[in-house]
N, C-alpha and C. Protein backbone atom coordinates (compact mmCIF):
# COMPACT_ATOMS: atom_id res chain seq x y z
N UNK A 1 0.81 -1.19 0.00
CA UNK A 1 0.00 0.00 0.00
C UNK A 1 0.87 1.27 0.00
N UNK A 2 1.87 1.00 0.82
CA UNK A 2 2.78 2.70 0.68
C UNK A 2 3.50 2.80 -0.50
N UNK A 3 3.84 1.52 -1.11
CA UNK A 3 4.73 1.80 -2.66
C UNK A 3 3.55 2.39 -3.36
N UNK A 4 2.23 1.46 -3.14
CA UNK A 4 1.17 2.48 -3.99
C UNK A 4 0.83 4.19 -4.37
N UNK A 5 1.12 4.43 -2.76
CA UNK A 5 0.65 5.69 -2.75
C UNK A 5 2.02 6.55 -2.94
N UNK A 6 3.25 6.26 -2.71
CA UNK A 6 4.44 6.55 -3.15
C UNK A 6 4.41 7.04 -4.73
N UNK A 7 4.00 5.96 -5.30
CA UNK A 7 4.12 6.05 -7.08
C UNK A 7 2.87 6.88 -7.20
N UNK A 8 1.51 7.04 -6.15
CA UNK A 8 0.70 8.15 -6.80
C UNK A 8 1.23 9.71 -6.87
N UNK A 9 1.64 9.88 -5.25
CA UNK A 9 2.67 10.88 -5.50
C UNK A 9 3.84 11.32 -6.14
N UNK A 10 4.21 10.23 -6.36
CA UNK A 10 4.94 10.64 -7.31
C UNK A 10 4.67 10.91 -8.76
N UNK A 11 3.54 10.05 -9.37
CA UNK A 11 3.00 10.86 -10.63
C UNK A 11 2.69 12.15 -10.41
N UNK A 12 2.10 12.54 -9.37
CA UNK A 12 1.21 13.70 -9.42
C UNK A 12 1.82 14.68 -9.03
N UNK A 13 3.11 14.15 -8.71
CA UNK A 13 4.75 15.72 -8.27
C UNK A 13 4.75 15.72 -10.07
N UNK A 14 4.79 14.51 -10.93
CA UNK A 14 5.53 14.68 -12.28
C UNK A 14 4.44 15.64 -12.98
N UNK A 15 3.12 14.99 -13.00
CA UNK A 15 2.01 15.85 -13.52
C UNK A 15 1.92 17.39 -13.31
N UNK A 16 2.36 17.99 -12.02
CA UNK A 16 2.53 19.21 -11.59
C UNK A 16 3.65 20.03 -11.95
N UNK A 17 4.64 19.22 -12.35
CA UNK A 17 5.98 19.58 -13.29
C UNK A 17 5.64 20.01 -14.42
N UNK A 18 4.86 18.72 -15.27
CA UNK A 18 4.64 18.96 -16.76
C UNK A 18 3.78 19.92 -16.63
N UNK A 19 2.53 20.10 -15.73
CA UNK A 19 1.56 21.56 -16.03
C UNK A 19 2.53 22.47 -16.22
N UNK A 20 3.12 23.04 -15.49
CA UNK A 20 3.72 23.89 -15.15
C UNK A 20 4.89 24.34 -16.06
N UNK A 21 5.43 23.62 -16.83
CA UNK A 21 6.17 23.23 -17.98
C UNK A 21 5.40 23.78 -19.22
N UNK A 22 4.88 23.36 -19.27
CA UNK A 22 3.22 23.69 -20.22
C UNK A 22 2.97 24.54 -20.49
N UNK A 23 2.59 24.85 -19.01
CA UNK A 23 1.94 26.34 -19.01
C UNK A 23 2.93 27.53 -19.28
N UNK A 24 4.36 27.35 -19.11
CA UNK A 24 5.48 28.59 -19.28
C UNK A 24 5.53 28.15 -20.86
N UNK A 25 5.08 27.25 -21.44
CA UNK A 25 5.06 26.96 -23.08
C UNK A 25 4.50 26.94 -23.87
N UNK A 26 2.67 27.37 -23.10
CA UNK A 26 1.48 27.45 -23.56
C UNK A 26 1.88 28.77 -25.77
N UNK A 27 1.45 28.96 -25.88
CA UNK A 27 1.01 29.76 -27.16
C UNK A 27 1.02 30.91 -26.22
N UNK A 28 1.37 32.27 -26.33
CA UNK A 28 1.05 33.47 -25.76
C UNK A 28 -0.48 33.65 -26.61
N UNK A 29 -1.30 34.70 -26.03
CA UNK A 29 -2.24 35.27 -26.38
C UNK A 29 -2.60 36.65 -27.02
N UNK A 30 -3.25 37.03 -27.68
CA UNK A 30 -3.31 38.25 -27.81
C UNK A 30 -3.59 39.08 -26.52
N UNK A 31 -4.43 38.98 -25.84
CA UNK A 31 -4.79 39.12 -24.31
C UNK A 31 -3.32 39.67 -24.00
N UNK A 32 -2.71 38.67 -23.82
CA UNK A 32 -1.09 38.81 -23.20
C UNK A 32 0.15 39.61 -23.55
N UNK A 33 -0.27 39.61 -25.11
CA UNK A 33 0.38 40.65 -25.83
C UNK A 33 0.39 41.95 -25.63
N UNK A 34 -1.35 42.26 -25.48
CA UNK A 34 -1.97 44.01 -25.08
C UNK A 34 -1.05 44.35 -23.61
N UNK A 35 -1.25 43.07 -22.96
CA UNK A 35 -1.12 43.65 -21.15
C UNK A 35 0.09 44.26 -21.24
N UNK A 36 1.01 43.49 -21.80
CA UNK A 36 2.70 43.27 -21.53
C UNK A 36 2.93 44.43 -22.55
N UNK A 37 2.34 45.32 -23.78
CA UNK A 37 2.69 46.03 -24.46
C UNK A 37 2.07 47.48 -23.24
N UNK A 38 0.96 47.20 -23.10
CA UNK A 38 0.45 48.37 -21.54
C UNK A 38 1.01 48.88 -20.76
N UNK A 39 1.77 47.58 -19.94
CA UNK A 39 2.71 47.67 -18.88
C UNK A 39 4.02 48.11 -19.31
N UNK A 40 4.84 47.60 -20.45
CA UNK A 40 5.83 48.26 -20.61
C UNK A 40 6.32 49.95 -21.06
N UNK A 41 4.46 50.28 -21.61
CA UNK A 41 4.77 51.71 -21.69
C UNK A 41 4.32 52.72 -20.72
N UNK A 42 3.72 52.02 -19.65
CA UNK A 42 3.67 52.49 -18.40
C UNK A 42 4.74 52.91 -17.65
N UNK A 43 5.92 51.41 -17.97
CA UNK A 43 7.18 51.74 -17.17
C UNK A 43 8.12 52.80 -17.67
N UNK A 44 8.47 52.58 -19.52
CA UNK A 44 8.89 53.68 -20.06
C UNK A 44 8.68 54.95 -19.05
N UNK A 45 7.13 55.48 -19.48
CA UNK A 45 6.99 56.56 -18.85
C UNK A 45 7.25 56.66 -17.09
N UNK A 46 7.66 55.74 -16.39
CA UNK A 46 7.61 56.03 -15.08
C UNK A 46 8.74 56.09 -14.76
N UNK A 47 9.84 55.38 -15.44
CA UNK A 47 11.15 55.08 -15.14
C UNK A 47 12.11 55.00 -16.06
N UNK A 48 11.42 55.97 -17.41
CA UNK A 48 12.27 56.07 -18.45
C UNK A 48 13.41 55.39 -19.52
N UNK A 49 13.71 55.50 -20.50
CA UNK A 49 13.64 54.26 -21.56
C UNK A 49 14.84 53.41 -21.28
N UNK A 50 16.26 53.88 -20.36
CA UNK A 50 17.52 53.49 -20.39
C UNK A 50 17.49 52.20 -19.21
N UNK A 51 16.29 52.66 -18.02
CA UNK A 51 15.88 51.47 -16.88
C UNK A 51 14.97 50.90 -17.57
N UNK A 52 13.83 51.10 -18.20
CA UNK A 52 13.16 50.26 -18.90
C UNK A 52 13.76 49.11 -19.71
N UNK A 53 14.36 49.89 -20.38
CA UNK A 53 15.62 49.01 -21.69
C UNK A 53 16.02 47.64 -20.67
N UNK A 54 15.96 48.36 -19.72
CA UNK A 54 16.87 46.70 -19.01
C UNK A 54 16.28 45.69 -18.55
N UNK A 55 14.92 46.45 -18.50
CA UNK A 55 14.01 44.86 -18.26
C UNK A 55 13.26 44.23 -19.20
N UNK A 56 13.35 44.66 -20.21
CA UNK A 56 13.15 44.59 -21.82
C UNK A 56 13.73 43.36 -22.37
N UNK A 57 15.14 43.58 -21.93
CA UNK A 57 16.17 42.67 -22.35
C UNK A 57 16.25 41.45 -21.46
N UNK A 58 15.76 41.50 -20.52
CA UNK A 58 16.23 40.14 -19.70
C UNK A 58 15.18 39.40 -19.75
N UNK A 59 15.28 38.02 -19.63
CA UNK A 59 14.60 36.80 -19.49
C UNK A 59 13.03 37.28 -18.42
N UNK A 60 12.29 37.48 -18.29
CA UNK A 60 11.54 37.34 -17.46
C UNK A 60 9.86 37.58 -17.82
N UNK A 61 9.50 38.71 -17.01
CA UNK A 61 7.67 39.69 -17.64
C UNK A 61 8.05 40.06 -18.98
N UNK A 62 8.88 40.61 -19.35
CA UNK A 62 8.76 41.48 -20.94
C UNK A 62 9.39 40.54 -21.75
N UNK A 63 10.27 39.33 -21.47
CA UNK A 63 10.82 38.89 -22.77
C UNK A 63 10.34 37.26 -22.18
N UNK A 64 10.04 36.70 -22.87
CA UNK A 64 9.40 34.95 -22.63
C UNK A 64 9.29 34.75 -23.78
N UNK A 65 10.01 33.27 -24.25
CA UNK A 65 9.31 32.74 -25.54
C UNK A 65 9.00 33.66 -26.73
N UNK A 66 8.50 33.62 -27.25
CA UNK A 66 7.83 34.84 -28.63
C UNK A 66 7.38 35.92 -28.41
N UNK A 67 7.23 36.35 -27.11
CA UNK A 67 6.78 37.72 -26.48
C UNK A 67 8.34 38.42 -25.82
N UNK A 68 7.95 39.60 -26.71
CA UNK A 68 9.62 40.45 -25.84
C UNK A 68 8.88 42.05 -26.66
N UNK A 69 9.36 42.96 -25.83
CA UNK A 69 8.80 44.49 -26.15
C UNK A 69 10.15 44.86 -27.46
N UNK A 70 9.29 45.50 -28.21
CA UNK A 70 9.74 46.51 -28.74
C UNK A 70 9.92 47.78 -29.17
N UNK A 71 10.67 48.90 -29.24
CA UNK A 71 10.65 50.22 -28.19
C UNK A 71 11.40 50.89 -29.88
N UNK A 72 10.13 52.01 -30.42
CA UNK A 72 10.97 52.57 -31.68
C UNK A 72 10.39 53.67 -31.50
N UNK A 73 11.01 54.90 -31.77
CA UNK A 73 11.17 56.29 -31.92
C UNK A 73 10.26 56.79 -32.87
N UNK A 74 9.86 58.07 -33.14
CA UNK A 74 8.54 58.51 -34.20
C UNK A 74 8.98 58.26 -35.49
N UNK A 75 10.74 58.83 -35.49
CA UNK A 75 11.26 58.69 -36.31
C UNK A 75 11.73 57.05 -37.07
N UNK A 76 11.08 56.33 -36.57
CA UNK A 76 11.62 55.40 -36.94
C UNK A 76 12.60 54.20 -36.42
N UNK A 77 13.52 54.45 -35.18
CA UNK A 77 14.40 54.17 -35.15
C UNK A 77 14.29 53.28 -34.09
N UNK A 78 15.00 52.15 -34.06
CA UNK A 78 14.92 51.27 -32.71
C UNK A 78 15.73 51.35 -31.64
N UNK A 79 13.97 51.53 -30.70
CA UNK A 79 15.21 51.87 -29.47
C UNK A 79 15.62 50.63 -28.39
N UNK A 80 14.57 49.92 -28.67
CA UNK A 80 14.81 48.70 -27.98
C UNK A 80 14.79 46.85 -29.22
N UNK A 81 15.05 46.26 -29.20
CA UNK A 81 14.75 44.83 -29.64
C UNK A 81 15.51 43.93 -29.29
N UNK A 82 15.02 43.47 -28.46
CA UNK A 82 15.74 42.20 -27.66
C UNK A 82 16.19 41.01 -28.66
N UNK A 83 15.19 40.38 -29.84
CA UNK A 83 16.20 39.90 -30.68
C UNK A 83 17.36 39.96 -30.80
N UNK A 84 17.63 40.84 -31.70
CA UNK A 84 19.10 41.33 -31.88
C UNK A 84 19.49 43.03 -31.31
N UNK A 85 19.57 43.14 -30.00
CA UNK A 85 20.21 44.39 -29.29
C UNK A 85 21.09 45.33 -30.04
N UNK A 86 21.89 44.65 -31.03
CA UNK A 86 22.79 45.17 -32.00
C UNK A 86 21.77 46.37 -33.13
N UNK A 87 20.62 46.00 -32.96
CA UNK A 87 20.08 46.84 -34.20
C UNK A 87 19.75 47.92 -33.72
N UNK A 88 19.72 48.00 -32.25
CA UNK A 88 19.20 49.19 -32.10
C UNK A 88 19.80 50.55 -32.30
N UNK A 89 19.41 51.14 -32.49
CA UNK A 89 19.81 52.68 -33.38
C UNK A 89 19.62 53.02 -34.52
N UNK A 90 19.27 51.94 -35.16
CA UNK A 90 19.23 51.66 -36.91
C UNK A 90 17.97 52.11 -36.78
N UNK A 91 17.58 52.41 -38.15
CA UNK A 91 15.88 53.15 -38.38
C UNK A 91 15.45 52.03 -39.42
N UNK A 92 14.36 51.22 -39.13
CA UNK A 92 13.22 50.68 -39.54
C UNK A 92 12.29 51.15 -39.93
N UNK A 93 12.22 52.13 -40.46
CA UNK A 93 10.94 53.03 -41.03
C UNK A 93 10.53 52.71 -42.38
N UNK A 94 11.51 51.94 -42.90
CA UNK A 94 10.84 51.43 -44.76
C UNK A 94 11.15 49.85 -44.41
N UNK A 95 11.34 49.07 -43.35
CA UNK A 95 11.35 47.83 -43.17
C UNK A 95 9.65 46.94 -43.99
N UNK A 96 9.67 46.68 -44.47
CA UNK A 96 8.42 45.60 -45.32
C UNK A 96 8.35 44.66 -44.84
N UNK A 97 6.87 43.80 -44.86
CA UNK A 97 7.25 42.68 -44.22
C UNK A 97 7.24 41.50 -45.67
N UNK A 98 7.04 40.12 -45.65
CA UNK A 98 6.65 40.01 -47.56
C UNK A 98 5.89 40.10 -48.56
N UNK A 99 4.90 41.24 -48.21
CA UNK A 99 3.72 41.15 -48.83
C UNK A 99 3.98 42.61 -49.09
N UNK A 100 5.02 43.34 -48.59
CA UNK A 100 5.02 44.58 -49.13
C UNK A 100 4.47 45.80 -48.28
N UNK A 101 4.10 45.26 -47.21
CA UNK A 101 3.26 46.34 -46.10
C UNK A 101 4.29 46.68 -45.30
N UNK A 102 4.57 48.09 -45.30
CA UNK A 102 5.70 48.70 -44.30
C UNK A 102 4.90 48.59 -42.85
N UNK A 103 5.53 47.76 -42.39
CA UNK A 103 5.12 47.64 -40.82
C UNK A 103 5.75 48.53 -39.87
N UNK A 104 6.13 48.74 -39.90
CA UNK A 104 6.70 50.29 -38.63
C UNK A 104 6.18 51.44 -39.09
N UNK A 105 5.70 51.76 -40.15
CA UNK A 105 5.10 52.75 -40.57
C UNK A 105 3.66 52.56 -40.40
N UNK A 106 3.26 51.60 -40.18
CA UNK A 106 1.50 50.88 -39.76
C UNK A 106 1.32 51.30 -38.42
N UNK A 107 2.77 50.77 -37.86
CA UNK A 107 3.16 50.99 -36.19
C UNK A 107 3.09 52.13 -35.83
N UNK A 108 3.70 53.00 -36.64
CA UNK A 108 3.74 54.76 -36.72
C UNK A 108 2.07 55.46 -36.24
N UNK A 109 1.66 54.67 -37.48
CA UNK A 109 0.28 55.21 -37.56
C UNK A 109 -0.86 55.17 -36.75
N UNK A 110 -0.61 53.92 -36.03
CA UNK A 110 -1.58 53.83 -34.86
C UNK A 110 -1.32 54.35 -34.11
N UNK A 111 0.11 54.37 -33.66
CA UNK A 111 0.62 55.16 -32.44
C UNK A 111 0.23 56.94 -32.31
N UNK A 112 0.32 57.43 -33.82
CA UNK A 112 0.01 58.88 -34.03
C UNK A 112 -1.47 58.89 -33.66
N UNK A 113 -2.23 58.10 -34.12
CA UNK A 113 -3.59 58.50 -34.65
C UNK A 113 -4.30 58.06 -33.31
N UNK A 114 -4.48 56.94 -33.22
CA UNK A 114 -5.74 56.32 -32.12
C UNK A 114 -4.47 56.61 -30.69
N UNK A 115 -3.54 56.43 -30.32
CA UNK A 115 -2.32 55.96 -29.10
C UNK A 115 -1.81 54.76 -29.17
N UNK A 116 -3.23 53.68 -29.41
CA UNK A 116 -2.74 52.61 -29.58
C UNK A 116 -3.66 51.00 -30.03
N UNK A 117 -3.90 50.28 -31.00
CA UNK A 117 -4.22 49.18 -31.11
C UNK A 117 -3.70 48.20 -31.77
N UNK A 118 -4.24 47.30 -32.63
CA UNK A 118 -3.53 46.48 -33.48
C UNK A 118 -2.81 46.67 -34.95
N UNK A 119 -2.03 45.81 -35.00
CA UNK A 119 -0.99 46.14 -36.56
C UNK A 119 -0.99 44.32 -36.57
N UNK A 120 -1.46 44.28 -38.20
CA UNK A 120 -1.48 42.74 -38.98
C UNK A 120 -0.68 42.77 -39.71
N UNK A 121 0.36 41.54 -39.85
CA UNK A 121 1.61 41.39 -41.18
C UNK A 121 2.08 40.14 -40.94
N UNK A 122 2.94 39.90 -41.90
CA UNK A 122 3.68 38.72 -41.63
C UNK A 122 4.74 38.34 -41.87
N UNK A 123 5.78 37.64 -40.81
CA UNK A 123 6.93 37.77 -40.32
C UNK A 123 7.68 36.75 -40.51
N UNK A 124 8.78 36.81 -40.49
CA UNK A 124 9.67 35.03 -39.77
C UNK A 124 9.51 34.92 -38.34
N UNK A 125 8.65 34.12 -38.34
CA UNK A 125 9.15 33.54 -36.66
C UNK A 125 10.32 32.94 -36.73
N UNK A 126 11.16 33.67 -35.76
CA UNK A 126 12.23 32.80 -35.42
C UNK A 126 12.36 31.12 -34.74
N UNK A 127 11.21 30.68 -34.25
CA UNK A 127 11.00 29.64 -33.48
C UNK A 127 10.51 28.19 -34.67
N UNK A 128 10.12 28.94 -35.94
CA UNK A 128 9.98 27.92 -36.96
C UNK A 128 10.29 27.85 -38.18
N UNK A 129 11.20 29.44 -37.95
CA UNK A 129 12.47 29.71 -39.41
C UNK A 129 11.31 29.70 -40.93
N UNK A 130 9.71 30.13 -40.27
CA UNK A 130 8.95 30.49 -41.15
C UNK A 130 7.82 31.80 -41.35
N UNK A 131 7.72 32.20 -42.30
CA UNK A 131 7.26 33.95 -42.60
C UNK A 131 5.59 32.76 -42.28
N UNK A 132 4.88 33.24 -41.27
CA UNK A 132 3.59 33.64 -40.74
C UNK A 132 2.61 34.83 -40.30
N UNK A 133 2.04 34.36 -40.63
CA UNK A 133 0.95 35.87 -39.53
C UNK A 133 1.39 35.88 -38.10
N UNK A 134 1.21 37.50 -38.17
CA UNK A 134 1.72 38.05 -36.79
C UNK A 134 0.85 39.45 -36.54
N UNK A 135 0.50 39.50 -35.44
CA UNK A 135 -0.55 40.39 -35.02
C UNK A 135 -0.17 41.17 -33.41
N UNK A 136 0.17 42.49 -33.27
CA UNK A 136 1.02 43.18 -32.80
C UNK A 136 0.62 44.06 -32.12
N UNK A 137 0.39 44.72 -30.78
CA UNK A 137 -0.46 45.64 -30.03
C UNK A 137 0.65 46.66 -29.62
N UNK A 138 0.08 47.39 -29.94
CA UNK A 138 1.01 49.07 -30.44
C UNK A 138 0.38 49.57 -29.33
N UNK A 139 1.26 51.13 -28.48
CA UNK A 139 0.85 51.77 -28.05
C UNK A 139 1.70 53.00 -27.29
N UNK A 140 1.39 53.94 -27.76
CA UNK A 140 2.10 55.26 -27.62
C UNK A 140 2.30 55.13 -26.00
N UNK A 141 3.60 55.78 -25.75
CA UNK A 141 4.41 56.26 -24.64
C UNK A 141 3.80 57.30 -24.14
N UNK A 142 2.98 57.28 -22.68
CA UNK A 142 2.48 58.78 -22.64
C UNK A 142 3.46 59.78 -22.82
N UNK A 143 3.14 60.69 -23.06
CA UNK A 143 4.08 62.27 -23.53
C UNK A 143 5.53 62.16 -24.34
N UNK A 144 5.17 60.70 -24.89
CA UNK A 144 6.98 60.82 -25.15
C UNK A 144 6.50 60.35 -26.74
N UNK A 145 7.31 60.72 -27.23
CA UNK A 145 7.37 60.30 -29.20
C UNK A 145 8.34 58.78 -29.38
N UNK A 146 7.60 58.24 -28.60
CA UNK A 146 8.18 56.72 -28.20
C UNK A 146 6.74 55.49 -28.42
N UNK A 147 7.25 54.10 -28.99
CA UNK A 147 6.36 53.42 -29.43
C UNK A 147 6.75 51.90 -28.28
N UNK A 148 6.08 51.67 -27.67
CA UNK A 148 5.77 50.45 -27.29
C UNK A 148 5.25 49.00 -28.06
N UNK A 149 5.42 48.08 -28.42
CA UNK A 149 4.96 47.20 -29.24
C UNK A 149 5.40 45.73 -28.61
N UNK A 150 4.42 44.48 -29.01
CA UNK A 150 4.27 43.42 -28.47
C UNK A 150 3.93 42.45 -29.43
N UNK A 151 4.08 41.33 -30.08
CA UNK A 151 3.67 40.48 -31.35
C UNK A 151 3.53 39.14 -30.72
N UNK A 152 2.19 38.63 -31.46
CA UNK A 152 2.25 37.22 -31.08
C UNK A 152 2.30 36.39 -32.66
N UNK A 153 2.73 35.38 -32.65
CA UNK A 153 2.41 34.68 -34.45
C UNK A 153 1.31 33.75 -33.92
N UNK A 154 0.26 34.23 -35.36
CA UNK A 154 -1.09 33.37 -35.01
C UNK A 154 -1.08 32.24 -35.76
């Protein structure tokens, strides 16, 4: 009887592993995308882009799996991308995605016009080295000429 209940517990330590496993591996959401694009331009504005930048970049709330912020100027220019950190400074303002739709300039536009909602295009995911749909929650920096952005591939 105790090896029994030994091996139940012990499935059900493994079962609580794999949830949990799972769940840090689940698909992000659009849901999840908005919050984490919200919150990061909250922080921008509270604690400005050079402390922001740093939690941008590290493993944790802003960068997981296929979700990581990205932080570009009116002008165009990147101020944050955790991808490749190296790009930042470079201006993305005529970047296309393959269909020919300038996406930072889409990004531009919401950010000017409404503050902030969705931008549709399609990308390489890096996670399957294939150009998919990707759907992206934009949203202006209060008072600052700064863009917040968040992408999930659907």
């Amino acid at each position: 009887m105790r090896r029994w209940i030994r091996l139940l517990l012990a499935g059900l330590f493994t079962v609580g592993i794999a949830g949990a496993v799972l769940a840090q591996t689940a698909k992000p959401t659009q849901e999840e995308a908005k919050a984490i694009t919200l919150k990061a331009a909250e922080l921008i504005a509270a604690k400005g882009l050079d402390e922001a930048a740093t939690s941008f970049n590290a493993e944790g709330e802003y960068k997981r799996g296929e979700l990581y912020v990205n932080v570009v100027d009116f002008a165009g220019v990147w101020k944050v991308y955790p991808p490749r950190p190296a790009g930042v400074g470079q201006s993305v303002i005529n970047v296309k995605d393959p269909d020919g739709r300038f996406v930072v300039q889409d990004v531009l536009a919401v950010a000017k016009g409404a503050g902030e909602g969705w931008v549709e295009y399609r990308w390489l995911n890096p996670a399957t080295n294939k150009i998919e749909p990707k759907v992206t929650y934009v949203k202006r920096v209060p008072g600052q000429d700064l863009v917040a952005y968040v992408g999930i591939y659907k």
